[in-house]
PDB file of N, CA and C in Angstrom:
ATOM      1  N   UNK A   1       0.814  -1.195   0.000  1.00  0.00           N
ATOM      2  CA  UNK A   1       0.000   0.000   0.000  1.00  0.00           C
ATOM      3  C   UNK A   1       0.860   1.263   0.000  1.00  0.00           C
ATOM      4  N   UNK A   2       1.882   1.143   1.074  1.00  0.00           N
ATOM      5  CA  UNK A   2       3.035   2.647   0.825  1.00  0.00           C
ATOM      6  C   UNK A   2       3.511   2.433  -0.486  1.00  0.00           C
ATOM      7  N   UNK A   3       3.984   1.838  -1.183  1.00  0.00           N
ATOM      8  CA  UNK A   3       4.313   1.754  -2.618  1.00  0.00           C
ATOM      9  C   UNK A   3       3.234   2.353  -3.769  1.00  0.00           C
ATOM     10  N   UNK A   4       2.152   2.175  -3.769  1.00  0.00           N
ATOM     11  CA  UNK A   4       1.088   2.676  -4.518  1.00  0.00           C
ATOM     12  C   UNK A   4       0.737   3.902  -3.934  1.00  0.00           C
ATOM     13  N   UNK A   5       1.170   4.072  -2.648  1.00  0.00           N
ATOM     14  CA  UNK A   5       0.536   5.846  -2.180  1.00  0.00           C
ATOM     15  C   UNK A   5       2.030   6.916  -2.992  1.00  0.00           C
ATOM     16  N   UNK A   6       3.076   6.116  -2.999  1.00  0.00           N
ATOM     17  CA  UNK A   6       4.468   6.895  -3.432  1.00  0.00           C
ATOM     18  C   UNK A   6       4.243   6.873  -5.058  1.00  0.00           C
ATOM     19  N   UNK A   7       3.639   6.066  -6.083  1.00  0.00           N
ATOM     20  CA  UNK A   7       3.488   5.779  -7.136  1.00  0.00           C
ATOM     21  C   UNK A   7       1.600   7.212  -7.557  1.00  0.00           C
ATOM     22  N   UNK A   8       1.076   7.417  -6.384  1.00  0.00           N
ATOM     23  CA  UNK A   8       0.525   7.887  -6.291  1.00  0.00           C
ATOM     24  C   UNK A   8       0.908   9.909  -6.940  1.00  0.00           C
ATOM     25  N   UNK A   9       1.713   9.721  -5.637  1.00  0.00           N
ATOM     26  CA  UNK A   9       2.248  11.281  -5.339  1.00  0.00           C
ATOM     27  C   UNK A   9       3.131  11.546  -6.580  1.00  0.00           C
ATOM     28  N   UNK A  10       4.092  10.534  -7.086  1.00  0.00           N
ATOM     29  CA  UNK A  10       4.645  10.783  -8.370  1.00  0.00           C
ATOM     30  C   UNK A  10       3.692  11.347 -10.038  1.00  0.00           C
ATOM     31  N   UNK A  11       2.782  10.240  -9.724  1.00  0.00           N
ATOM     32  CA  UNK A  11       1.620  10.685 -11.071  1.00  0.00           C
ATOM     33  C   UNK A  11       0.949  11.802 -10.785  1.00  0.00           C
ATOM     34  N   UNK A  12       0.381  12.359  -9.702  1.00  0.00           N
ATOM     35  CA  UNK A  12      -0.368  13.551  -9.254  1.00  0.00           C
ATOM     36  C   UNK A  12       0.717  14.705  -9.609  1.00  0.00           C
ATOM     37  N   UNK A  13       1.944  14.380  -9.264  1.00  0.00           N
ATOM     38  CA  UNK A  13       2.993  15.457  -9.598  1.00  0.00           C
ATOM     39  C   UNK A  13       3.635  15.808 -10.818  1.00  0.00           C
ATOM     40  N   UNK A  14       3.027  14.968 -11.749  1.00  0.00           N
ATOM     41  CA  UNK A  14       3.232  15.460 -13.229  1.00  0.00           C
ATOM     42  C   UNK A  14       3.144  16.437 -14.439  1.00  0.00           C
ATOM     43  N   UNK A  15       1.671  17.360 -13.446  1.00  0.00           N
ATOM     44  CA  UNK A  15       1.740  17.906 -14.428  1.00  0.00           C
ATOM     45  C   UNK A  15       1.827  19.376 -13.988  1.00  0.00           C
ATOM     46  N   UNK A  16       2.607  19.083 -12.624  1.00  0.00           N
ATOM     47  CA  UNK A  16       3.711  20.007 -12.000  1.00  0.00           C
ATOM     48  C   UNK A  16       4.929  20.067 -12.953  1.00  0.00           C
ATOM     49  N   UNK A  17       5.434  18.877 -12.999  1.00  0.00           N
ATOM     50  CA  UNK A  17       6.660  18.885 -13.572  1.00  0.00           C
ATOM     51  C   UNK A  17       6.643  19.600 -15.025  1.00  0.00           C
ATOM     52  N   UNK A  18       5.352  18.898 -15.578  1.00  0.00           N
ATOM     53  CA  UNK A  18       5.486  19.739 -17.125  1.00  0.00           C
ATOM     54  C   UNK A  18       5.391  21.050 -16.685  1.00  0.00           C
ATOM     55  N   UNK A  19       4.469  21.771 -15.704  1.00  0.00           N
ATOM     56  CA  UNK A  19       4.399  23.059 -16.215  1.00  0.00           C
ATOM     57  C   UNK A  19       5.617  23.797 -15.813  1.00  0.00           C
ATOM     58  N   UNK A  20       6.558  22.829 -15.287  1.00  0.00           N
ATOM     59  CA  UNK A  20       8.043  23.618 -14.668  1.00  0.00           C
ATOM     60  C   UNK A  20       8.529  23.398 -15.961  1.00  0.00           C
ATOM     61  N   UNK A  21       8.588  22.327 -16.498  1.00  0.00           N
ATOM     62  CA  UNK A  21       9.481  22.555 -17.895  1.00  0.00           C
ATOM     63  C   UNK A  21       9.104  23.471 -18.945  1.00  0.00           C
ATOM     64  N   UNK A  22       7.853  23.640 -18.581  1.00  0.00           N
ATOM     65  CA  UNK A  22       7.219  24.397 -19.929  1.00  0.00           C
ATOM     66  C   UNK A  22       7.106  26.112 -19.828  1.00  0.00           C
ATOM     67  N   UNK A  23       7.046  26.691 -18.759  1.00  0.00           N
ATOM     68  CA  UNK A  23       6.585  27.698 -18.613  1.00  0.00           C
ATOM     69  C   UNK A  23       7.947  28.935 -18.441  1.00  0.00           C
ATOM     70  N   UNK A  24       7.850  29.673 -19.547  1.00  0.00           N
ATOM     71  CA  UNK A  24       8.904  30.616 -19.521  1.00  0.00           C
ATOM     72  C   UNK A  24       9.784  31.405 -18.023  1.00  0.00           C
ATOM     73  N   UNK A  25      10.668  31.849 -17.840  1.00  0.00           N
ATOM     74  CA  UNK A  25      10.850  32.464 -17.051  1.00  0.00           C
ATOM     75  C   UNK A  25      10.566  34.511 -17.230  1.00  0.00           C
ATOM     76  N   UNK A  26      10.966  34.393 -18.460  1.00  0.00           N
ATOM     77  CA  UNK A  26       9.891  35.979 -19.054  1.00  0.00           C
ATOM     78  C   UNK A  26       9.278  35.833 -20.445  1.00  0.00           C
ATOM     79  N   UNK A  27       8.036  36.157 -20.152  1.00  0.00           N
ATOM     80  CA  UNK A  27       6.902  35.649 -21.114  1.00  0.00           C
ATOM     81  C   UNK A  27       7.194  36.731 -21.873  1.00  0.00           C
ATOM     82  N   UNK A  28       7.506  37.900 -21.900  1.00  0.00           N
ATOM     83  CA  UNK A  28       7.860  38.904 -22.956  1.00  0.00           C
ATOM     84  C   UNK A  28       9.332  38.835 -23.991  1.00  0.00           C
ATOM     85  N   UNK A  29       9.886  38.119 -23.126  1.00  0.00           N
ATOM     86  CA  UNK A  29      11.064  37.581 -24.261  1.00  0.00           C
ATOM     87  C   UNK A  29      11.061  36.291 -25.069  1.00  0.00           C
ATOM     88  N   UNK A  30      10.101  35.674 -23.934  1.00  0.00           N
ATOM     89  CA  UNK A  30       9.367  34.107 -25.070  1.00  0.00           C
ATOM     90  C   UNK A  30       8.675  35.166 -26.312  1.00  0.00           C
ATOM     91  N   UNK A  31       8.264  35.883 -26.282  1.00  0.00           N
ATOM     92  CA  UNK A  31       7.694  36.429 -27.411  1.00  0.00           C
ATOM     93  C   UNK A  31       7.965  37.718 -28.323  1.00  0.00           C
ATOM     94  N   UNK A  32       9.020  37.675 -27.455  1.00  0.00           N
ATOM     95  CA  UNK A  32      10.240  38.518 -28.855  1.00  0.00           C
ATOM     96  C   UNK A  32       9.896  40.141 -28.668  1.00  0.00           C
ATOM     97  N   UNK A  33       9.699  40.384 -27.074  1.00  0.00           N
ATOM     98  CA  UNK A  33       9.728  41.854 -26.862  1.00  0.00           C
ATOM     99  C   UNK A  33      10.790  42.256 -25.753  1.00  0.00           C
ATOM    100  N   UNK A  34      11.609  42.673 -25.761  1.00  0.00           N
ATOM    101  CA  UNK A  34      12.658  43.513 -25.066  1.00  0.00           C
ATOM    102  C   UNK A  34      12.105  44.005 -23.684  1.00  0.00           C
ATOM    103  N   UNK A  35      11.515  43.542 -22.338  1.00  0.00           N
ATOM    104  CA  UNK A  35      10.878  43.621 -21.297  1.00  0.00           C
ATOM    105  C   UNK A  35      10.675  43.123 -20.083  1.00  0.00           C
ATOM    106  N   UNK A  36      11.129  43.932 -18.836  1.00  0.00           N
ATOM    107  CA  UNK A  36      11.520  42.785 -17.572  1.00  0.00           C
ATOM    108  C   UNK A  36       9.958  42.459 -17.384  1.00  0.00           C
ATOM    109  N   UNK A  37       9.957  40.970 -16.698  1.00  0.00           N
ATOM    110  CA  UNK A  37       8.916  40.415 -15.931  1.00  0.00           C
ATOM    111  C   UNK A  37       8.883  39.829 -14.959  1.00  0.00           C
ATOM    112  N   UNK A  38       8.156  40.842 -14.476  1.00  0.00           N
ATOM    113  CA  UNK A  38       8.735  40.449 -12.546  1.00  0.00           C
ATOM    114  C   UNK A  38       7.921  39.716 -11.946  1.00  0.00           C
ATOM    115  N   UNK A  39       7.160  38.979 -12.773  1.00  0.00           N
ATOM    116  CA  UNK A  39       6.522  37.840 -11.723  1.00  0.00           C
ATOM    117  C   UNK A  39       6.635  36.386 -12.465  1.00  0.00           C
ATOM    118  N   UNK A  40       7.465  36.617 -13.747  1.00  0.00           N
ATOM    119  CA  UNK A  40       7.609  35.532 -14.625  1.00  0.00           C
ATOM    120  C   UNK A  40       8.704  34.714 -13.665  1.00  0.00           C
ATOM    121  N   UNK A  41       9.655  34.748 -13.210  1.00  0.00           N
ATOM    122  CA  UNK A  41      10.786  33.721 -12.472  1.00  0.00           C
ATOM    123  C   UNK A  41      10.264  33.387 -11.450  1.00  0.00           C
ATOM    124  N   UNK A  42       9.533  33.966 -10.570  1.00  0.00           N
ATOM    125  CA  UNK A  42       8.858  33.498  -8.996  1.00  0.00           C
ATOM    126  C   UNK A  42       7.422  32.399  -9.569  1.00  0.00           C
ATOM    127  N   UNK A  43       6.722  32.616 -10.851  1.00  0.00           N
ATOM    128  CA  UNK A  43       5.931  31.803 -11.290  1.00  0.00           C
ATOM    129  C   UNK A  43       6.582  30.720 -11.974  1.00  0.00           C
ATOM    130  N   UNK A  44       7.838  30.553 -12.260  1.00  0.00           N
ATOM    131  CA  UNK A  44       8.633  29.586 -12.711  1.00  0.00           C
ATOM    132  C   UNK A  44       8.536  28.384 -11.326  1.00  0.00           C
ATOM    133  N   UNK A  45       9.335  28.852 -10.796  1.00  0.00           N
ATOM    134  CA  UNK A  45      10.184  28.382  -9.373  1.00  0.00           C
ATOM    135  C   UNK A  45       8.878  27.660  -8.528  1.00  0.00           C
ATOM    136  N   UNK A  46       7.440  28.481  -8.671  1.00  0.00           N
ATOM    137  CA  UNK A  46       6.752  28.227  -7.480  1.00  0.00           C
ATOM    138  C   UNK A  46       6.317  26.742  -7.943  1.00  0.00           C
ATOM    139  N   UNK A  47       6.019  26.791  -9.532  1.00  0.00           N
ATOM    140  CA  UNK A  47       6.436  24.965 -10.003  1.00  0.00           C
ATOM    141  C   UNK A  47       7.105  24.054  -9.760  1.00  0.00           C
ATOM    142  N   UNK A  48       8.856  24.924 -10.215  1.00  0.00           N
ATOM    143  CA  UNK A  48      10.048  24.136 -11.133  1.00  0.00           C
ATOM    144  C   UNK A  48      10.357  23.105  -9.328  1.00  0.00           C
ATOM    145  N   UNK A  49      10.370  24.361  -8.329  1.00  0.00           N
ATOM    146  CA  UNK A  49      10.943  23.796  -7.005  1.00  0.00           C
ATOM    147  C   UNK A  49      10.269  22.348  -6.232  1.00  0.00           C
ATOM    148  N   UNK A  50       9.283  22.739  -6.275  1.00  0.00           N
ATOM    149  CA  UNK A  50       8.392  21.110  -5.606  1.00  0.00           C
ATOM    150  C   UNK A  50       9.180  20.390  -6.421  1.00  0.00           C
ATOM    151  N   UNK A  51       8.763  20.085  -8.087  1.00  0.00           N
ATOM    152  CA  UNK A  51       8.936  19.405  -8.795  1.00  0.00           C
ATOM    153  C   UNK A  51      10.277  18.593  -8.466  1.00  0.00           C
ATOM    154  N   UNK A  52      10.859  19.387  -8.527  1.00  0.00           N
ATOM    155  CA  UNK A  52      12.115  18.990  -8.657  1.00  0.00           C
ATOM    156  C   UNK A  52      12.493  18.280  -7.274  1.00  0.00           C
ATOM    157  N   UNK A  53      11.792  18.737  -5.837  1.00  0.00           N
ATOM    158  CA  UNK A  53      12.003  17.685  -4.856  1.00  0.00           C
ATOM    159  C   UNK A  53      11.317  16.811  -4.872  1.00  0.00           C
ATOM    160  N   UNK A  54      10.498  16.439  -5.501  1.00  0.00           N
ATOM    161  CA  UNK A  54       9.571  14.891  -5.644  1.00  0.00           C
ATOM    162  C   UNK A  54       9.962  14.779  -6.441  1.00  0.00           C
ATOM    163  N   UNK A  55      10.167  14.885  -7.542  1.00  0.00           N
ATOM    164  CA  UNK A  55      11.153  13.596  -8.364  1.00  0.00           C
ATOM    165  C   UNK A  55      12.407  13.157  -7.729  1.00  0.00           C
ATOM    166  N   UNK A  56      13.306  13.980  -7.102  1.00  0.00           N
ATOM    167  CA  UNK A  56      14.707  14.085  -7.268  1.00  0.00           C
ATOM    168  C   UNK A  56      14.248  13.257  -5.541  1.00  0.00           C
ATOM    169  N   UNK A  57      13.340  13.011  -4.324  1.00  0.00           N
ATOM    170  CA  UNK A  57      13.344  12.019  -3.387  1.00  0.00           C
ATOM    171  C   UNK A  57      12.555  11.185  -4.219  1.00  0.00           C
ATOM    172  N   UNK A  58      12.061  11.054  -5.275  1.00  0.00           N
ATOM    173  CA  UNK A  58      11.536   9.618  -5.849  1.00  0.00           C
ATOM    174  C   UNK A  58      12.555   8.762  -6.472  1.00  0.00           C
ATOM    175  N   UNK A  59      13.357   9.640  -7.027  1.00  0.00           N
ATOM    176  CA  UNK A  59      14.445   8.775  -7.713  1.00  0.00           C
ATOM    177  C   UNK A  59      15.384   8.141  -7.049  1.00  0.00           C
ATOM    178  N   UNK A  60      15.527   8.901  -5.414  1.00  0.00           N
ATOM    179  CA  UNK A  60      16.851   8.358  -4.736  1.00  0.00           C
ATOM    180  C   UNK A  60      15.668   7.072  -3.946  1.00  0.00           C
ATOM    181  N   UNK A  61      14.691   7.367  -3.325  1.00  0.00           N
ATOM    182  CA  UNK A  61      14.119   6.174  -2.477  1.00  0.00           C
ATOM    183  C   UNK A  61      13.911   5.081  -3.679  1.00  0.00           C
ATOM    184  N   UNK A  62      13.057   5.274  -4.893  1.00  0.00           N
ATOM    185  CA  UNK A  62      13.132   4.326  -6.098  1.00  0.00           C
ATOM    186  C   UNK A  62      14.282   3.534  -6.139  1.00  0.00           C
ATOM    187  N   UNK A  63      15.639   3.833  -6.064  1.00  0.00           N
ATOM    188  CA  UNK A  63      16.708   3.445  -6.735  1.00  0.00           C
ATOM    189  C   UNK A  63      17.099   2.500  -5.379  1.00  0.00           C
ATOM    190  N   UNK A  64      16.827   2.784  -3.814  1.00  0.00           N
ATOM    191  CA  UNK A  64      17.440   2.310  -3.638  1.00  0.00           C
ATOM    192  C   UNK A  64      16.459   1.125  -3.002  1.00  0.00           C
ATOM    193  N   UNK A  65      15.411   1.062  -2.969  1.00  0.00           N
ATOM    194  CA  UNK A  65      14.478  -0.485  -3.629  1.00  0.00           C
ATOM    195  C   UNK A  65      15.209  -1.580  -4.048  1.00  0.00           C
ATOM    196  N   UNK A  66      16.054  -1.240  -5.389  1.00  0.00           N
ATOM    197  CA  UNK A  66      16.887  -2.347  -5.854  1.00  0.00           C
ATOM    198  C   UNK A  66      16.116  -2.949  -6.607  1.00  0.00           C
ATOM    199  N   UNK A  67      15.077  -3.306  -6.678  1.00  0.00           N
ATOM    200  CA  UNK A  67      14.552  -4.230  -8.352  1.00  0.00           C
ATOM    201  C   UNK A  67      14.505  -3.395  -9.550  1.00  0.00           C
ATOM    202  N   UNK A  68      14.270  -4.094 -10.286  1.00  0.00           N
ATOM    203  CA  UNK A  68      14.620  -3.920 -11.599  1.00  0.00           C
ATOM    204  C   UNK A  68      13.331  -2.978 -11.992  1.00  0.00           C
ATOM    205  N   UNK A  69      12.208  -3.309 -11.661  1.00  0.00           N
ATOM    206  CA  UNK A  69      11.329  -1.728 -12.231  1.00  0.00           C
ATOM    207  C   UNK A  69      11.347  -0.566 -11.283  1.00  0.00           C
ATOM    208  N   UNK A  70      11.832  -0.840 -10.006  1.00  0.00           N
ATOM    209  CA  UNK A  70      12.212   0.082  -9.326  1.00  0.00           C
ATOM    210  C   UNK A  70      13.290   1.786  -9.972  1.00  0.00           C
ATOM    211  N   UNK A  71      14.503   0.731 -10.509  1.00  0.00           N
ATOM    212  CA  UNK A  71      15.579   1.176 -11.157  1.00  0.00           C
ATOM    213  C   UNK A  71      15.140   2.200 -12.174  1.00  0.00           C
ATOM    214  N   UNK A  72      13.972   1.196 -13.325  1.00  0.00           N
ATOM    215  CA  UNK A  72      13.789   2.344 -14.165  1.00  0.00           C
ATOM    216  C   UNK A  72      12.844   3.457 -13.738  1.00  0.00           C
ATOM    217  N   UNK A  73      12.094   3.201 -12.624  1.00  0.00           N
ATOM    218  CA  UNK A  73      11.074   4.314 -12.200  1.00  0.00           C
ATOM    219  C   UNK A  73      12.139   5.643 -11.510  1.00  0.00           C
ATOM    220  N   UNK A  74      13.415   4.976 -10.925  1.00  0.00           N
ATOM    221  CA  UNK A  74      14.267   6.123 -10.080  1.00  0.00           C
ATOM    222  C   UNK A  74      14.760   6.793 -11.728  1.00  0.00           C
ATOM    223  N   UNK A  75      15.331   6.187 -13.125  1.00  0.00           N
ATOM    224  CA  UNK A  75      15.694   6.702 -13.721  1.00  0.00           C
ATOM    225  C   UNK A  75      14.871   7.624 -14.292  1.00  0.00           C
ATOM    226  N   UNK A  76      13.294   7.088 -14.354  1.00  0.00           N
ATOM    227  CA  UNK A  76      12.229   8.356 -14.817  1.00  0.00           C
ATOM    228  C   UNK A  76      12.523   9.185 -14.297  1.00  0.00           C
ATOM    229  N   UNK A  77      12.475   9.418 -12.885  1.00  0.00           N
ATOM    230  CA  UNK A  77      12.037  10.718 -12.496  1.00  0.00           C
ATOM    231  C   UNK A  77      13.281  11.286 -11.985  1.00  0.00           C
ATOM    232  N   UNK A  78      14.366  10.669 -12.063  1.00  0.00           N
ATOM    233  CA  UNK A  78      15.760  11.237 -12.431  1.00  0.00           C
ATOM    234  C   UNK A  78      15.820  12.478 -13.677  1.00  0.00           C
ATOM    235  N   UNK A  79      15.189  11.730 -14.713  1.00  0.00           N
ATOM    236  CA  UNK A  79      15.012  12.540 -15.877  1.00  0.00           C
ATOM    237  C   UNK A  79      14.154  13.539 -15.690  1.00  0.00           C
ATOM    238  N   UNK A  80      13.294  13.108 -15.039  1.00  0.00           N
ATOM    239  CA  UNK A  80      11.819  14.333 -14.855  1.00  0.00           C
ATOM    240  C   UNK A  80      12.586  15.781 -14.325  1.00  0.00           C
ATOM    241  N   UNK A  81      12.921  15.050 -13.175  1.00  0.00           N
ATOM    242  CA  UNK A  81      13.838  16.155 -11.892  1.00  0.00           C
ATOM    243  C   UNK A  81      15.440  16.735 -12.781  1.00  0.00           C
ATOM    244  N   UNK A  82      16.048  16.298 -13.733  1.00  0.00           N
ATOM    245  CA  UNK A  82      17.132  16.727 -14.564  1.00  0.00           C
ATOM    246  C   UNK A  82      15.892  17.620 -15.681  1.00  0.00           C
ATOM    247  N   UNK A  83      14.994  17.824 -16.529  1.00  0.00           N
ATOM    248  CA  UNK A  83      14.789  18.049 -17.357  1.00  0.00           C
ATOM    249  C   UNK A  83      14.290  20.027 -16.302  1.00  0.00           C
ATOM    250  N   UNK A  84      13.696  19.752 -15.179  1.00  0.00           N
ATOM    251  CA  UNK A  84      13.703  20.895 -14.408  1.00  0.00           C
ATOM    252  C   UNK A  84      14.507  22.444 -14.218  1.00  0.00           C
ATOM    253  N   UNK A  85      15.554  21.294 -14.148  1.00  0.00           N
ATOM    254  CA  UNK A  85      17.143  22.827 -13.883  1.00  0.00           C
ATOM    255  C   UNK A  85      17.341  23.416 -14.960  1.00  0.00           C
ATOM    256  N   UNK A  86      16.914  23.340 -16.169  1.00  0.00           N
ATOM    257  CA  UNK A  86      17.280  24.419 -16.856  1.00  0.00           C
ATOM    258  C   UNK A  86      16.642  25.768 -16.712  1.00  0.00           C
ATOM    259  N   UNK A  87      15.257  24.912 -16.620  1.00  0.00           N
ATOM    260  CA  UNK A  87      14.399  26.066 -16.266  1.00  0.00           C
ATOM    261  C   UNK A  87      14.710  27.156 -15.498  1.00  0.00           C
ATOM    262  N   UNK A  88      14.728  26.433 -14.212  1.00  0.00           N
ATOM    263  CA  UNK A  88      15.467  27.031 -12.855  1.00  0.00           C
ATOM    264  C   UNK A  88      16.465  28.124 -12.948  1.00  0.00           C
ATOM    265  N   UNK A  89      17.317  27.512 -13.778  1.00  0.00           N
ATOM    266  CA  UNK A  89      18.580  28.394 -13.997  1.00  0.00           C
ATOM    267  C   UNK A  89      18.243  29.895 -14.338  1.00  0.00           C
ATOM    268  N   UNK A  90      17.101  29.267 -15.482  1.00  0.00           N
ATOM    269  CA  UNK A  90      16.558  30.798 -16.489  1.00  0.00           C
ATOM    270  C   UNK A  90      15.635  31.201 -15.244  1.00  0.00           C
ATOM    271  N   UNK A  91      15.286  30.838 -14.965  1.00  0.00           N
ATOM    272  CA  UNK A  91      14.358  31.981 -13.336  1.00  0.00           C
ATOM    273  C   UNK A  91      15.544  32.504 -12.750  1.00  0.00           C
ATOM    274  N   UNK A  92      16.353  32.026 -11.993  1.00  0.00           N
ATOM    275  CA  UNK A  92      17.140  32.536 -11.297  1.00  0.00           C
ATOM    276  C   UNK A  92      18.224  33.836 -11.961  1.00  0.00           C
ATOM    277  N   UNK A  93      18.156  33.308 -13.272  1.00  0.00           N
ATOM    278  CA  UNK A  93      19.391  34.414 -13.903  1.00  0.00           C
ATOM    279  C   UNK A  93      18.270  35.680 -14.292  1.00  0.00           C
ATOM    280  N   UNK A  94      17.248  35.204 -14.155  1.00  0.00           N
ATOM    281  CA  UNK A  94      16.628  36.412 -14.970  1.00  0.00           C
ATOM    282  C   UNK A  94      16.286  37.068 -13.608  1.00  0.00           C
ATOM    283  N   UNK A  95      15.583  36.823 -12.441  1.00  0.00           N
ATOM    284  CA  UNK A  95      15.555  37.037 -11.093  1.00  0.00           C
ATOM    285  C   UNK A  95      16.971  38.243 -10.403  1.00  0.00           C
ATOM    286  N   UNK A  96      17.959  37.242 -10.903  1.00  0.00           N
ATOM    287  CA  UNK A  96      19.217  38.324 -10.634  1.00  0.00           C
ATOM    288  C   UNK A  96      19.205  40.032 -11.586  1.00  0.00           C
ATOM    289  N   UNK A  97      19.113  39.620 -12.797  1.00  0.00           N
ATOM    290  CA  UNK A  97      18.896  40.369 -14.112  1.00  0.00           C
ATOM    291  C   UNK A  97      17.932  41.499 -13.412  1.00  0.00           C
ATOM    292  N   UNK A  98      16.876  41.474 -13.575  1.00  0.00           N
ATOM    293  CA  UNK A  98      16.094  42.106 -12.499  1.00  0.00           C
ATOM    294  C   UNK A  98      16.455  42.976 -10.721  1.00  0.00           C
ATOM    295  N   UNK A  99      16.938  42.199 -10.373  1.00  0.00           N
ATOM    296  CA  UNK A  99      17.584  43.247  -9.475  1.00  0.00           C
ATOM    297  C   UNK A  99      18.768  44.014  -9.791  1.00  0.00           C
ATOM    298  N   UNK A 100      19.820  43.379 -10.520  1.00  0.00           N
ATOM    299  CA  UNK A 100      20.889  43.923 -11.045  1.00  0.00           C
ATOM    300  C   UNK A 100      20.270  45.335 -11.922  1.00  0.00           C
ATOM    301  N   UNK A 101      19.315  45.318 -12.690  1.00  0.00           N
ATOM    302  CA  UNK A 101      18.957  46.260 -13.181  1.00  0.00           C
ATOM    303  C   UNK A 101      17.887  47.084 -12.834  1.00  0.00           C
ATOM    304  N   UNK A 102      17.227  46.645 -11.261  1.00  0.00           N
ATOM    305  CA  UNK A 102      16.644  47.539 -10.550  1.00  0.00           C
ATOM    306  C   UNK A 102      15.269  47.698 -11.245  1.00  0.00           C
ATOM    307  N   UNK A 103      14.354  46.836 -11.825  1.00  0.00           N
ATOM    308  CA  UNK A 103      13.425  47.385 -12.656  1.00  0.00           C
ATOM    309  C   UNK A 103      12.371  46.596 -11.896  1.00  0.00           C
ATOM    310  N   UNK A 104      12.761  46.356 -11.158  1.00  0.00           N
ATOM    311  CA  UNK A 104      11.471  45.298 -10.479  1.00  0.00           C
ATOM    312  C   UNK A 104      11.073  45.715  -8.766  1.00  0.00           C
ATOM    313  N   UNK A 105      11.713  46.722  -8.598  1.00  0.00           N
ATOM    314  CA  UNK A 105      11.511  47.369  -7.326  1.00  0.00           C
ATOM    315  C   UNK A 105      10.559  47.133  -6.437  1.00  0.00           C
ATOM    316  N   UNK A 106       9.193  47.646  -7.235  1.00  0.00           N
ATOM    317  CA  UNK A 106       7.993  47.448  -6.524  1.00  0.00           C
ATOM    318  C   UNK A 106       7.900  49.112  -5.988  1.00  0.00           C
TER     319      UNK A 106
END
């Protein structure tokens, strides 16, 4: 039953994960206008971050199970939780970008 509640929390958390992979960190430069967006990286993160700790404790408790579909379920969401950080990165650099250039004050 703990195995199907953890197999649970992984599928419910999916389409967390996509919207961390998917969702710009500034929606005005996804679309080809020259413009800070100061709520585009904190709407990144408030995804990319869970995500990335439920996959990234699914993959280490998965893996260390030891059977063989275990293995490939830790490598899924190995991948899930790796496909995340780029994102991340682009929140965070653009986050800095933003204060560095003071345009997001408030």
């Amino acid at each position: 039953m703990r195995a199907f509640a953890g197999y649970l929390v992984l599928l419910l958390a999916l389409p967390l994960a996509a919207l961390a992979v998917v969702l710009p960190a500034n929606v005005y430069r996804a679309q080809g206008i020259a413009a800070p967006d100061c709520d585009g990286p904190l709407q990144v993160l408030i995804f990319a971050l869970p995500a990335l700790l439920i996959y990234g404790a699914g993959a280490f408790l998965a893996y260390r199970s030891g059977r063989r579909f275990h293995r490939i379920l830790s490598l899924l969401c190995l991948l899930v939780a790796l496909a995340t950080l780029p994102n991340i990165a682009e929140a965070a650099r653009e986050l800095y970008r933003n204060a560095v250039d003071g345009e997001c004050l408030g």
